[in-house]
N, C-alpha and C. Protein backbone atom coordinates (compact mmCIF):
# COMPACT_ATOMS: atom_id res chain seq x y z
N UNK A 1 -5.19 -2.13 1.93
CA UNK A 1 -4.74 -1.35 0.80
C UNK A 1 -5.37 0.03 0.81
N UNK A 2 -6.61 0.02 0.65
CA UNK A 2 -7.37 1.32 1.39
C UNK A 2 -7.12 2.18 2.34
N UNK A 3 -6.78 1.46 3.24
CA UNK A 3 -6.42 2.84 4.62
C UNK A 3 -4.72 2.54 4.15
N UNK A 4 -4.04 2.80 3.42
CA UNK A 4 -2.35 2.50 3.38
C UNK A 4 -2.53 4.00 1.81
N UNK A 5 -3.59 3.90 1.31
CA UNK A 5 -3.76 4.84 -0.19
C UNK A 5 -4.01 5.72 0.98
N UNK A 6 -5.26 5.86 1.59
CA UNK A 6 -5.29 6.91 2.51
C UNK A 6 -4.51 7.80 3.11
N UNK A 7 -3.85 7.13 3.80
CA UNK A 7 -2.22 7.27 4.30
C UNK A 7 -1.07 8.07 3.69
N UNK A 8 -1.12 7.99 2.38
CA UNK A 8 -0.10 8.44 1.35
C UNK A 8 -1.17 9.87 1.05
N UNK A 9 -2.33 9.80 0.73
CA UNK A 9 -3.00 11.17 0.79
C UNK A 9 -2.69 11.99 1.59
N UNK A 10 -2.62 11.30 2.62
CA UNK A 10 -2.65 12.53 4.23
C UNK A 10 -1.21 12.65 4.51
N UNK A 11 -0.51 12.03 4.13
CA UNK A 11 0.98 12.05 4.24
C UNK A 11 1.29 11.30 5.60
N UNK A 12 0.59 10.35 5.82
CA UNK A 12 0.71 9.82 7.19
C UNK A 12 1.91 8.73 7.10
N UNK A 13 2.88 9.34 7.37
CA UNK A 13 4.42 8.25 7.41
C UNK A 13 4.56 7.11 8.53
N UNK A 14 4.08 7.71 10.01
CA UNK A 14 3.62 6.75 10.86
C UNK A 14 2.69 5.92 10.51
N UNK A 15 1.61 5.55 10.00
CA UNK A 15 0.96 4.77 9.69
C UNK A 15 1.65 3.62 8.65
N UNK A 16 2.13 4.46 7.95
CA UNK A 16 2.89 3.82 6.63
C UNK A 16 3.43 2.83 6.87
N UNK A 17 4.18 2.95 7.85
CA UNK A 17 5.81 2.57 8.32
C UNK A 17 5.49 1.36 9.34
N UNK A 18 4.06 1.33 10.36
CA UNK A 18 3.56 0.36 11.10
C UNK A 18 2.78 -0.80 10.35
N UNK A 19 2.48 -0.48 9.31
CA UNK A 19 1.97 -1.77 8.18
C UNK A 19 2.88 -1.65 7.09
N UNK A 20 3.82 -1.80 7.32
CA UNK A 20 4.85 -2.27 6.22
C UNK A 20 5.65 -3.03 6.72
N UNK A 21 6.42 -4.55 6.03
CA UNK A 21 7.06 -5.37 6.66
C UNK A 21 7.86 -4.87 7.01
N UNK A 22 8.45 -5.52 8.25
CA UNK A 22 9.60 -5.54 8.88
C UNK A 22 10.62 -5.58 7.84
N UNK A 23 11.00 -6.76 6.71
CA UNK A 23 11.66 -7.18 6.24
C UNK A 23 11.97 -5.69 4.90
N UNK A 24 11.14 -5.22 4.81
CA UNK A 24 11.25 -4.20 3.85
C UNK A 24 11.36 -2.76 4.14
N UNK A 25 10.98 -2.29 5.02
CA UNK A 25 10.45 -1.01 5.19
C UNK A 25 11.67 -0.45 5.44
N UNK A 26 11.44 1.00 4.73
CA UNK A 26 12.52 1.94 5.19
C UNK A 26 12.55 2.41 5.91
N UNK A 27 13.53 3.31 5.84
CA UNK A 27 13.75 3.72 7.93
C UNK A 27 13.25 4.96 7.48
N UNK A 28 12.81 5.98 6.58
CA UNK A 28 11.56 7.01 6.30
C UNK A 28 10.83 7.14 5.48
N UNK A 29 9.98 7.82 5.09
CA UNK A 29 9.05 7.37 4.01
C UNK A 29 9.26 9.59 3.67
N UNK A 30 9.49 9.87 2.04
CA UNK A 30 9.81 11.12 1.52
C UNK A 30 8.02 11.12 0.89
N UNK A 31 7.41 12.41 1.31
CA UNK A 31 6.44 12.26 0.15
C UNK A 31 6.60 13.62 -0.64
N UNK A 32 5.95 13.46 -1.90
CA UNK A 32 5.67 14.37 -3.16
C UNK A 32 5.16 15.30 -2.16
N UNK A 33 5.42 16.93 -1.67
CA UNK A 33 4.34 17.63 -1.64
C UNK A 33 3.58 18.11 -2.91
N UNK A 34 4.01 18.03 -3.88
CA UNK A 34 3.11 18.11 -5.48
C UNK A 34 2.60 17.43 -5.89
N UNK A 35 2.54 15.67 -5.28
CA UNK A 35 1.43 15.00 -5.89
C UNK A 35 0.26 15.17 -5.34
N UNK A 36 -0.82 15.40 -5.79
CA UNK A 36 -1.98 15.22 -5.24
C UNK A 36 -2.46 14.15 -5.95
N UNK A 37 -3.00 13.25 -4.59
CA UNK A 37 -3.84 11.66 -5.35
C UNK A 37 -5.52 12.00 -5.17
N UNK A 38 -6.20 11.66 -6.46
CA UNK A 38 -7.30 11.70 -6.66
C UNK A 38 -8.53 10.67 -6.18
N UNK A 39 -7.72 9.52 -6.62
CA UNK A 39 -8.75 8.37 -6.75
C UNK A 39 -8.19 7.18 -6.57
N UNK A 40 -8.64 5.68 -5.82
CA UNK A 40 -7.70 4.70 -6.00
C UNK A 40 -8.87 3.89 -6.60
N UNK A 41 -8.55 2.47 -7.45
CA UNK A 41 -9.30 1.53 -8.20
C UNK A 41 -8.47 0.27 -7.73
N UNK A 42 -9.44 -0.45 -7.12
CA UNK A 42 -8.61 -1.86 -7.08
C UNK A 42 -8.97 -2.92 -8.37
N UNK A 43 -7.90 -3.43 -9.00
CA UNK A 43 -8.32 -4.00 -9.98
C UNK A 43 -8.78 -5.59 -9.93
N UNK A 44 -7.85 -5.68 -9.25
CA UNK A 44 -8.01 -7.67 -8.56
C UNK A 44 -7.31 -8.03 -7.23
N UNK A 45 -7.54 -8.76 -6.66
CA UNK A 45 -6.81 -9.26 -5.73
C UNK A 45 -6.84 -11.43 -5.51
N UNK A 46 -5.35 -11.14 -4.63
CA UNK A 46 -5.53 -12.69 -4.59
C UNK A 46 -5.19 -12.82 -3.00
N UNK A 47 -5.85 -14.13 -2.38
CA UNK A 47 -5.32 -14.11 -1.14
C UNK A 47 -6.12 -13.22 -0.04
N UNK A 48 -5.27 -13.04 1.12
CA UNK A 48 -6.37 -12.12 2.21
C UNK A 48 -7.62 -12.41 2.60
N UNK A 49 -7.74 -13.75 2.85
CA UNK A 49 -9.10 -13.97 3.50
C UNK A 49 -8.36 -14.75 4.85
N UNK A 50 -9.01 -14.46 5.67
CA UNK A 50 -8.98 -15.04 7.01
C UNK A 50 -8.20 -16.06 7.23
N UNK A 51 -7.93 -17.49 5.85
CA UNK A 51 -7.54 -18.28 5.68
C UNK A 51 -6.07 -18.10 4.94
N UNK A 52 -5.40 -16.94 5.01
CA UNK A 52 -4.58 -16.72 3.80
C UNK A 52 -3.27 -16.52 4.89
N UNK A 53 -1.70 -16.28 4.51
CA UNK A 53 -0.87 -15.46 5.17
C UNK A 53 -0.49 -14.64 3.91
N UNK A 54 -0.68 -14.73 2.75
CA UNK A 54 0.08 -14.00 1.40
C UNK A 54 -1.23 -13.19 0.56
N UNK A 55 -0.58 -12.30 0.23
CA UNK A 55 -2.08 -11.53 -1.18
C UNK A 55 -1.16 -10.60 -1.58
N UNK A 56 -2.34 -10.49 -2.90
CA UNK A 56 -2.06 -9.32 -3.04
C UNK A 56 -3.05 -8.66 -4.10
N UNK A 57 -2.78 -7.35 -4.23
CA UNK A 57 -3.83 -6.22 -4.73
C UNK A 57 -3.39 -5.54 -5.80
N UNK A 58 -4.07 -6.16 -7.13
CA UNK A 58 -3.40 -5.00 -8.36
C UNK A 58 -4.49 -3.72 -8.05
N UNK A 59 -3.78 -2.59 -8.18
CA UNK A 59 -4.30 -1.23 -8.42
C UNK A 59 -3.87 -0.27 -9.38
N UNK A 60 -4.87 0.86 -9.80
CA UNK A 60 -4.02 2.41 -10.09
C UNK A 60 -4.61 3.21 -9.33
N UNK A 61 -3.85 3.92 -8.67
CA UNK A 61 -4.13 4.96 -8.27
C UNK A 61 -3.25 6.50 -9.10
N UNK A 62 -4.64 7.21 -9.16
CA UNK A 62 -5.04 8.47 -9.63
C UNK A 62 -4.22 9.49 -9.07
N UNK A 63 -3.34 10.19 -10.29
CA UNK A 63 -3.23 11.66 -9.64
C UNK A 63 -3.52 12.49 -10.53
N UNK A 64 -2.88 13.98 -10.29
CA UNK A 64 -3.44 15.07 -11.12
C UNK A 64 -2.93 14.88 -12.27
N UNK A 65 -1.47 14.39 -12.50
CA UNK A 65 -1.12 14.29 -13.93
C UNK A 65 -0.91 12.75 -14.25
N UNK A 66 -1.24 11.58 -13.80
CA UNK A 66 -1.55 9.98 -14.23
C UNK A 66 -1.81 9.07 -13.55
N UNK A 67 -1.02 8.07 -13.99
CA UNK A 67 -1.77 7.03 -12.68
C UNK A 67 -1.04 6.16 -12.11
N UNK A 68 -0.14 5.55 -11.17
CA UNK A 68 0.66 4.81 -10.44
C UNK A 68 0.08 3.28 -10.89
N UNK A 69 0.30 2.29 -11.43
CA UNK A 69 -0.16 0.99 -11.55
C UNK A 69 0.89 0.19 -10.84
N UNK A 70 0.17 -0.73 -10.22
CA UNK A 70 0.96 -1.51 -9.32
C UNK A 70 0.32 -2.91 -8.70
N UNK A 71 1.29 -3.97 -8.77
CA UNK A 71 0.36 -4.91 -8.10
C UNK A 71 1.18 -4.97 -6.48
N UNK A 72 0.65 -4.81 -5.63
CA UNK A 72 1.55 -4.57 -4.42
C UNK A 72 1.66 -6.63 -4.02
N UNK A 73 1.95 -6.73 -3.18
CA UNK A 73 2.28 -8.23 -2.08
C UNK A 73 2.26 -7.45 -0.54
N UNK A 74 1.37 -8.59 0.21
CA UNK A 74 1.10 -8.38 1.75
C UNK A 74 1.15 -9.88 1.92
N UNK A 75 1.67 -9.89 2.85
CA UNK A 75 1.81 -10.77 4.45
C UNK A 75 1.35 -10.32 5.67
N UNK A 76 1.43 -11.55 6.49
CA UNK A 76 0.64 -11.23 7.73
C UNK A 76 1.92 -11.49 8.94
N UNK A 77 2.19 -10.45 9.57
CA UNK A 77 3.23 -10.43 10.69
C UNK A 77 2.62 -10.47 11.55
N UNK A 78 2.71 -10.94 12.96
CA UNK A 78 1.97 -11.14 13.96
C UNK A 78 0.84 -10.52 14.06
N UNK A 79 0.13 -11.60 13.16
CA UNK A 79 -1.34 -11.54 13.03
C UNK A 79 -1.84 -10.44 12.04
N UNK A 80 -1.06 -9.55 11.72
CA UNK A 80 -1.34 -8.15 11.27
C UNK A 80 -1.15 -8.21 9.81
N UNK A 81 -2.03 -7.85 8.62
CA UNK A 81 -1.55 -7.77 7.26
C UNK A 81 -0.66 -6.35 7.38
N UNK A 82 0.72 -6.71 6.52
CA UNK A 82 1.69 -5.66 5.87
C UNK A 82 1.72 -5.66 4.36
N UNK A 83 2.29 -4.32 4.03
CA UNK A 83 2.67 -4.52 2.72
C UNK A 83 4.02 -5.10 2.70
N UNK A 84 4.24 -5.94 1.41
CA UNK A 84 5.96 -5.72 1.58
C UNK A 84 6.24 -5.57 0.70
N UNK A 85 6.14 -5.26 -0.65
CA UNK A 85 6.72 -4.68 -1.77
C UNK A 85 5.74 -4.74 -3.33
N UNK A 86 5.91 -3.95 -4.59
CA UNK A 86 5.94 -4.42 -5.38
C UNK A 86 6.24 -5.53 -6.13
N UNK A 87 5.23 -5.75 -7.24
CA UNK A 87 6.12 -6.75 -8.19
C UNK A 87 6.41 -6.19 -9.34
């Protein structure tokens, strides 16, 4: 979840796009050049231990004018955690 917030800072669409499911991902990723993100807070998570294939991560992340709240869902595609969507 961390290096994927990262990602959206730096505007890194390749990165984006290689940890995001197969089953979901779009074929580009548009970013805000006017958002600037400040800060991310993870609030809880479930799942994602070594032992897991499903999780997921409530967050907000920070910008200049509010805050994105979201609980995302990840899976693990060959071997690899993805995001695959909101709930």
């Amino acid at each position: 979840m961390r290096s994927r917030y990262t990602a959206f800072v730096m505007h890194d669409a390749p990165y984006l796009l290689r940890t995001w499911s197969q089953a979901t991902r779009p074929a580009t990723i548009n970013f805000d050049p006017n958002r600037r993100w400040t800060r991310l807070q993870i609030l809880n998570t479930t799942g994602g231990s070594p032992f897991h294939t499903e999780g997921t991560v409530e967050f907000n992340a920070h910008h200049e004018t509010g805050i994105q709240h979201e609980t995302s869902t990840f899976t693990r595609e060959a071997g690899q955690w993805v995001y695959v969507a909101a709930l």
